[in-house]
C-alpha atoms as a PDB file:
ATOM      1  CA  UNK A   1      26.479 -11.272  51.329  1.00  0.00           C
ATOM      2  CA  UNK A   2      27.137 -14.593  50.419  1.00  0.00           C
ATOM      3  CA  UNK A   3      23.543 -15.614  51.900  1.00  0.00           C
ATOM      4  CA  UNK A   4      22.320 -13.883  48.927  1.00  0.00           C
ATOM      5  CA  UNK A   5      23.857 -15.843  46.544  1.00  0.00           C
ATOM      6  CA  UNK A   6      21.650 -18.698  46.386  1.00  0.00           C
ATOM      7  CA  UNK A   7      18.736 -16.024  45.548  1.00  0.00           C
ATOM      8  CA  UNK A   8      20.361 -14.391  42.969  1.00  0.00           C
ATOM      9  CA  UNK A   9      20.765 -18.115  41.606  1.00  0.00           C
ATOM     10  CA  UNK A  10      17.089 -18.542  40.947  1.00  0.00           C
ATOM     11  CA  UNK A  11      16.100 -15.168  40.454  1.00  0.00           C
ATOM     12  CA  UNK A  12      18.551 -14.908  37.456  1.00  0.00           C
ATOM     13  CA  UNK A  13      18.535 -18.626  36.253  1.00  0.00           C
ATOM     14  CA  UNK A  14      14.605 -18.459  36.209  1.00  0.00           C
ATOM     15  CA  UNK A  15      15.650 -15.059  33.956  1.00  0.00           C
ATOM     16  CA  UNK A  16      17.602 -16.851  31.708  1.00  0.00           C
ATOM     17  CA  UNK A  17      14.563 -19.526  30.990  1.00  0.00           C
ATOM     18  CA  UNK A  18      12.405 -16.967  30.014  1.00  0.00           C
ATOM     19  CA  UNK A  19      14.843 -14.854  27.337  1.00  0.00           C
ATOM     20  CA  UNK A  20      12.962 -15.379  24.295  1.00  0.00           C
ATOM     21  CA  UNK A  21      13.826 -13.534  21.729  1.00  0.00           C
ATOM     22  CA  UNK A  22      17.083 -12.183  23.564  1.00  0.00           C
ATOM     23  CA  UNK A  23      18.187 -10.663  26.989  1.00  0.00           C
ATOM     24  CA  UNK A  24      16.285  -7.293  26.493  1.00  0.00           C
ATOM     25  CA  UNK A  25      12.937  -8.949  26.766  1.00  0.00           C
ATOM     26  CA  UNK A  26      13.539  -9.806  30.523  1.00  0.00           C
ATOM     27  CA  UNK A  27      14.332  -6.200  32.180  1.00  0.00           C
ATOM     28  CA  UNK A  28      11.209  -5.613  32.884  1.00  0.00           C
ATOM     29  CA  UNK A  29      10.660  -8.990  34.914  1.00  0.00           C
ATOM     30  CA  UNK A  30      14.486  -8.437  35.533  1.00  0.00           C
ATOM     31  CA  UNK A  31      14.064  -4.997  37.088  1.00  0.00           C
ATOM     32  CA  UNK A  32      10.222  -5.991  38.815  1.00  0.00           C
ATOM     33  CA  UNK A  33      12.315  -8.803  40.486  1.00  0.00           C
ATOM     34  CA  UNK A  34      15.475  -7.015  41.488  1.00  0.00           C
ATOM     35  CA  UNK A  35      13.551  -3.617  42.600  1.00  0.00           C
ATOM     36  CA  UNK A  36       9.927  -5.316  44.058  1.00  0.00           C
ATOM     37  CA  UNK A  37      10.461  -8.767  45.036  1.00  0.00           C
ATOM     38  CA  UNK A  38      14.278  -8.515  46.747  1.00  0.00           C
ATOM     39  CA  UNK A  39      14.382  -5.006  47.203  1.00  0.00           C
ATOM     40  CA  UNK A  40      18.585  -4.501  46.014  1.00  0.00           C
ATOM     41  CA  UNK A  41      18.086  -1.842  44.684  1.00  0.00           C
ATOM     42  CA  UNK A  42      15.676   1.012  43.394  1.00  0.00           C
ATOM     43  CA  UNK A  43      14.478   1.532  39.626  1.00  0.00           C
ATOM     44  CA  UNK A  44      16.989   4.188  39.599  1.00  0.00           C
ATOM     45  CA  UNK A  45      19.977   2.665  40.347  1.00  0.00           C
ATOM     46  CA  UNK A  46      18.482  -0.650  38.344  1.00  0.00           C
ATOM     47  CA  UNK A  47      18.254   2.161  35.143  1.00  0.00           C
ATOM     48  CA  UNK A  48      22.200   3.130  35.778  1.00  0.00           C
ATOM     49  CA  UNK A  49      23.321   0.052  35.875  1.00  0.00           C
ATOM     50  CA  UNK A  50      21.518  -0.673  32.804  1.00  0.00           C
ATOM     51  CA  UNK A  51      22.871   2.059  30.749  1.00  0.00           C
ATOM     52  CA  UNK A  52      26.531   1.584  32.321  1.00  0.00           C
ATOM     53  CA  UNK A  53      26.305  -2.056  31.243  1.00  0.00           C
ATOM     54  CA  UNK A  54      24.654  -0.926  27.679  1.00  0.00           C
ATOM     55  CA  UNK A  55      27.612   1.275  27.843  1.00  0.00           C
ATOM     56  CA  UNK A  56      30.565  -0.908  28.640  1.00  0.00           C
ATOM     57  CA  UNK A  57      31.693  -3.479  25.627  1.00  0.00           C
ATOM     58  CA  UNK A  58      30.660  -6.873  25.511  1.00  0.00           C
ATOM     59  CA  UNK A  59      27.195  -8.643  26.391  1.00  0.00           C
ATOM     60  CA  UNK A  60      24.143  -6.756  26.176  1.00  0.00           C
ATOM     61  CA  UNK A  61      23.231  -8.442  29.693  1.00  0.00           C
ATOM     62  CA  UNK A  62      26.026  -7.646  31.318  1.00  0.00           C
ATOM     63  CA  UNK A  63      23.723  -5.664  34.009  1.00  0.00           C
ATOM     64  CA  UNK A  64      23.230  -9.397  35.469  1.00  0.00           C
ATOM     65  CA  UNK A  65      26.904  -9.524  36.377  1.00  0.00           C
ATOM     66  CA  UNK A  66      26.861  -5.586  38.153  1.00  0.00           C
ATOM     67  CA  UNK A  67      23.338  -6.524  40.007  1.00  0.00           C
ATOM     68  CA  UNK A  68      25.207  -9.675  41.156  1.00  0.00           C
ATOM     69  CA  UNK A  69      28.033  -7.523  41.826  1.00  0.00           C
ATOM     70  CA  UNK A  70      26.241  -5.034  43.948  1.00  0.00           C
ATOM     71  CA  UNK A  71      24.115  -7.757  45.870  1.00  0.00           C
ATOM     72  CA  UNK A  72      27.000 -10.168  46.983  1.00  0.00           C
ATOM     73  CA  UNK A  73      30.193  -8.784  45.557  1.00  0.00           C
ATOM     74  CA  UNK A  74      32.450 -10.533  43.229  1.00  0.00           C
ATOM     75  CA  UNK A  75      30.678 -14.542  44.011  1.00  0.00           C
ATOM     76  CA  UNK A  76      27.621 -12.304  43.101  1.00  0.00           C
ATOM     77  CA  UNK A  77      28.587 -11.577  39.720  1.00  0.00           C
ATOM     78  CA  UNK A  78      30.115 -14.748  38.849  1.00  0.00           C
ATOM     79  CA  UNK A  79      26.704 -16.374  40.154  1.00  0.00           C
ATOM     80  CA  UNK A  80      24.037 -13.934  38.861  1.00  0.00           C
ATOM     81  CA  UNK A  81      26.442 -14.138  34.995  1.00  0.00           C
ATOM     82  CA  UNK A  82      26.305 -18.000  35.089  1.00  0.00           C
ATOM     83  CA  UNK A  83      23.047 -18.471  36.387  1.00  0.00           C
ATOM     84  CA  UNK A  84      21.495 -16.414  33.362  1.00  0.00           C
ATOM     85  CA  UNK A  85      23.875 -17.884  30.917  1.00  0.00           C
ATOM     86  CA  UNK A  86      24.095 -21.546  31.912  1.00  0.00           C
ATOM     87  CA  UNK A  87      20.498 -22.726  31.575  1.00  0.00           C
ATOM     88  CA  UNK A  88      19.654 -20.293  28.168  1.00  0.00           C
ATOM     89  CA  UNK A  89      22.930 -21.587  26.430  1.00  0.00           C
ATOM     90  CA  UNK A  90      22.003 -25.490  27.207  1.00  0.00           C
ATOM     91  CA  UNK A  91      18.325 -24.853  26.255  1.00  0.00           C
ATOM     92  CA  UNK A  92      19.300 -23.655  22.815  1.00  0.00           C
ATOM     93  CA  UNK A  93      21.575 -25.984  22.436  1.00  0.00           C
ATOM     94  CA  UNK A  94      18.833 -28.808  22.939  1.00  0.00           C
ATOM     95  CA  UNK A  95      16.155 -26.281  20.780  1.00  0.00           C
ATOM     96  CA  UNK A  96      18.464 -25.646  17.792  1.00  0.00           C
ATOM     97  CA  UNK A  97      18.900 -29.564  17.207  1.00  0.00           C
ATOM     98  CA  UNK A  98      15.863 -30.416  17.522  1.00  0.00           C
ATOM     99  CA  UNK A  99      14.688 -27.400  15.604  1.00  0.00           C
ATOM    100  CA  UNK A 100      17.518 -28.249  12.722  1.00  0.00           C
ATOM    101  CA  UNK A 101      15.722 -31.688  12.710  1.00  0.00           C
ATOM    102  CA  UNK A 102      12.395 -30.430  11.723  1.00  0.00           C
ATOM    103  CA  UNK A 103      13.572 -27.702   9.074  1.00  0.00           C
ATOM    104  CA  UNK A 104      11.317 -29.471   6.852  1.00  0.00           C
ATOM    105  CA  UNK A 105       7.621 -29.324   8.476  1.00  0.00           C
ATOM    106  CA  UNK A 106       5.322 -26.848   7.162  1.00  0.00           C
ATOM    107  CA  UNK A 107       4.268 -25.917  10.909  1.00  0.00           C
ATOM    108  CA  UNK A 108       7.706 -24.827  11.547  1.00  0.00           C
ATOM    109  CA  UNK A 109       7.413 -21.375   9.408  1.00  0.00           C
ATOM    110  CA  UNK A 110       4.265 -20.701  10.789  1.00  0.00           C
ATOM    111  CA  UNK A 111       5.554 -20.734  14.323  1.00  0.00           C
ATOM    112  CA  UNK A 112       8.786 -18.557  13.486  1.00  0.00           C
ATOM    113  CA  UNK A 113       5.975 -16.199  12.236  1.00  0.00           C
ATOM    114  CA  UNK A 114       4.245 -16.336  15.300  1.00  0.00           C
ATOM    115  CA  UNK A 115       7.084 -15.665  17.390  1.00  0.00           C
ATOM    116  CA  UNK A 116       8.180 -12.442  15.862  1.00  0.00           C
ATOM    117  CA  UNK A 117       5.451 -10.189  17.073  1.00  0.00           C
ATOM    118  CA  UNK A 118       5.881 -11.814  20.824  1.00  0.00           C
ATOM    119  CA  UNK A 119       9.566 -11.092  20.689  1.00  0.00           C
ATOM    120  CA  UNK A 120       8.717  -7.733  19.192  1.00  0.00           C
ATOM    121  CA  UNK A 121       6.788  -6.874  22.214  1.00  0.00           C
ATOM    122  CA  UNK A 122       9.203  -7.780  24.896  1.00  0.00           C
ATOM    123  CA  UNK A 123      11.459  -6.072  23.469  1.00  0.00           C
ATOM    124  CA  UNK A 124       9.678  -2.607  22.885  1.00  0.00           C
ATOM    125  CA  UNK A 125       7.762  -3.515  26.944  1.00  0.00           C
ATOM    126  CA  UNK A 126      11.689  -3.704  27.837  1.00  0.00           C
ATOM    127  CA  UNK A 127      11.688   0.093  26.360  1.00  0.00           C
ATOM    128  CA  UNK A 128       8.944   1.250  27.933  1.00  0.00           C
ATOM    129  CA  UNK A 129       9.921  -0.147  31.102  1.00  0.00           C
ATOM    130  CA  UNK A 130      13.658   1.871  30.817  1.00  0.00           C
ATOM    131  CA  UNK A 131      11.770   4.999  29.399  1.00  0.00           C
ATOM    132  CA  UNK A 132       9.035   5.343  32.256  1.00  0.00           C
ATOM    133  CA  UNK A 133      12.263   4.730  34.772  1.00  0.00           C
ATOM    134  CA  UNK A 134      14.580   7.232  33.581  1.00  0.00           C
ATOM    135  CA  UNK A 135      12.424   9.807  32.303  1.00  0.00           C
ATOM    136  CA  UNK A 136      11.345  11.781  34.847  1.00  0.00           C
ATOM    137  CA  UNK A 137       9.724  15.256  33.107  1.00  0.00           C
ATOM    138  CA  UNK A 138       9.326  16.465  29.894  1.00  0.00           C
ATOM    139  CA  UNK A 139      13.340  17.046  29.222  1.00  0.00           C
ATOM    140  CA  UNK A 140      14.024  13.506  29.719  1.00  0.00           C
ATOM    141  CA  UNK A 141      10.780  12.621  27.769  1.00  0.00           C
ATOM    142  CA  UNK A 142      12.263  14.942  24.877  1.00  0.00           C
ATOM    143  CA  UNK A 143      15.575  13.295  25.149  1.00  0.00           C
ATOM    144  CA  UNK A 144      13.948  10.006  24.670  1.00  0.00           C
ATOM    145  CA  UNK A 145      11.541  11.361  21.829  1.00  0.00           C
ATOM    146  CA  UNK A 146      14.621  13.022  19.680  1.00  0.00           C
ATOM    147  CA  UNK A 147      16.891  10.263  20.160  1.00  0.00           C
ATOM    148  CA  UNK A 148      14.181   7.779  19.224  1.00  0.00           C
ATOM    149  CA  UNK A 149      13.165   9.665  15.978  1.00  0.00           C
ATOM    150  CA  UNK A 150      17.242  10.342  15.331  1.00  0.00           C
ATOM    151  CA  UNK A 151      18.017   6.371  15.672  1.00  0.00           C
ATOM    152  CA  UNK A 152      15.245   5.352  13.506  1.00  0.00           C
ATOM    153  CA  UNK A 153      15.277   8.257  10.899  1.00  0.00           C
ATOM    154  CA  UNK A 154      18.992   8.649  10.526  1.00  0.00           C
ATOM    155  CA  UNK A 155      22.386   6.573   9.894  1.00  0.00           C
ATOM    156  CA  UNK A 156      23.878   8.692  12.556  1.00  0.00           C
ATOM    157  CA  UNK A 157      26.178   6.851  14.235  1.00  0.00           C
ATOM    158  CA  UNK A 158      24.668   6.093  18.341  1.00  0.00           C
ATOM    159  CA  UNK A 159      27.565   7.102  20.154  1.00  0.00           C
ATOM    160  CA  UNK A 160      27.175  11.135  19.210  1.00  0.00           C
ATOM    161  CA  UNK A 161      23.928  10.921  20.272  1.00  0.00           C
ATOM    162  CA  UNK A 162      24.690   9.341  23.353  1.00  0.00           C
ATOM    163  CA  UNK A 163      27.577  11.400  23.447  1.00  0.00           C
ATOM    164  CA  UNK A 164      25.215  14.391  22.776  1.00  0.00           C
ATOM    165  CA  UNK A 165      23.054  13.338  25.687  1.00  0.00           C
ATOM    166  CA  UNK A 166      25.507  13.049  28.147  1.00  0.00           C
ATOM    167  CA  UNK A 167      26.952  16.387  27.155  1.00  0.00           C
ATOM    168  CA  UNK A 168      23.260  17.775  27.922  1.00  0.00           C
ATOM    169  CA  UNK A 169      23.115  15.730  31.406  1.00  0.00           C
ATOM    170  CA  UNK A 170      26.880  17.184  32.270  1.00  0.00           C
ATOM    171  CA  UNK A 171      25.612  20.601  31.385  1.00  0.00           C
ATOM    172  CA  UNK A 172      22.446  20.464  33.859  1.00  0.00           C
ATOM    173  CA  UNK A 173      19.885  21.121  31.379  1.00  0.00           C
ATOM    174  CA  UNK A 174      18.074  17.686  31.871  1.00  0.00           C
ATOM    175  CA  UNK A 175      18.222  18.072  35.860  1.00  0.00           C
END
């Protein structure tokens, strides 16, 4: 196990470098790297962990610390959680002074207006990513569809319909 620490080092530090726009925009390099390249796990159980991490309070990217967890046990976790923390956090720490310094250029608005669309589409090629994973016939595609339109057409609170979902998954009906 602990052999595989040193990998999960630079798989998830490399991660960390490449969060722009937040740590949703890596899963899919997150998942091609954990699934493909070091075969830990499959997209299934990559998809589980996801959800039981989106699940669990805290972090959004908490599914770091369970792959590290499942590859090499408790050093695992500690490394994969530091490893994608450590070098983002000192990064922006470095980026937001210098970009504090230079609140005054004209280029700088233009560039925060080019970066929305990019961080945009990480974020909805993280979705697809999850979506192509987990749903596997048109059940799960319906699933996706209703609680897609229900999140982004209604106030309702996300919990009943993942509540709702579950329910459905308990039942059988989506298996």
């Amino acid at each position: 196990m602990t052999a595989a620490l040193p990998s999960v080092a630079a798989v998830f530090g490399q991660l960390s470098l490449l969060a722009f726009g937040g740590g949703n925009s890596i899963l899919p390099e997150m998942q091609r790297q954990v699934v493909s390249v070091h075969p830990w796990m499959t997209a299934r159980d990559f998809a589980a962990l996801y959800a039981l991490a989106q699940a669990a309070p805290g972090p959004n990217m908490l599914v770091s610390t369970l792959i590290g967890l499942r590859v090499a046990g408790i050093a695992g976790a500690v490394t994969a959680t530091a490893a994608l923390c450590l070098p983002a956090s000192a990064l922006t720490f470095v980026c937001a002074h210098v970009w504090n310094r230079m609140r005054d250029r004209p280029w700088r608005m233009i560039v925060q207006a080019g970066v929305v669309p990019v961080t945009v589409g990480l974020v909805m090629a993280s979705a697809a990513l999850l979506v192509h994973t987990t749903a596997h016939d048109w059940r799960g595609a319906a699933v996706v569809v209703v609680a897609a339109g229900l999140f982004l057409g209604t106030r309702l609170n996300p919990l009943w319909v993942l509540g709702a979902a579950a329910a459905l998954g308990a039942t059988g009906v989506l298996s």
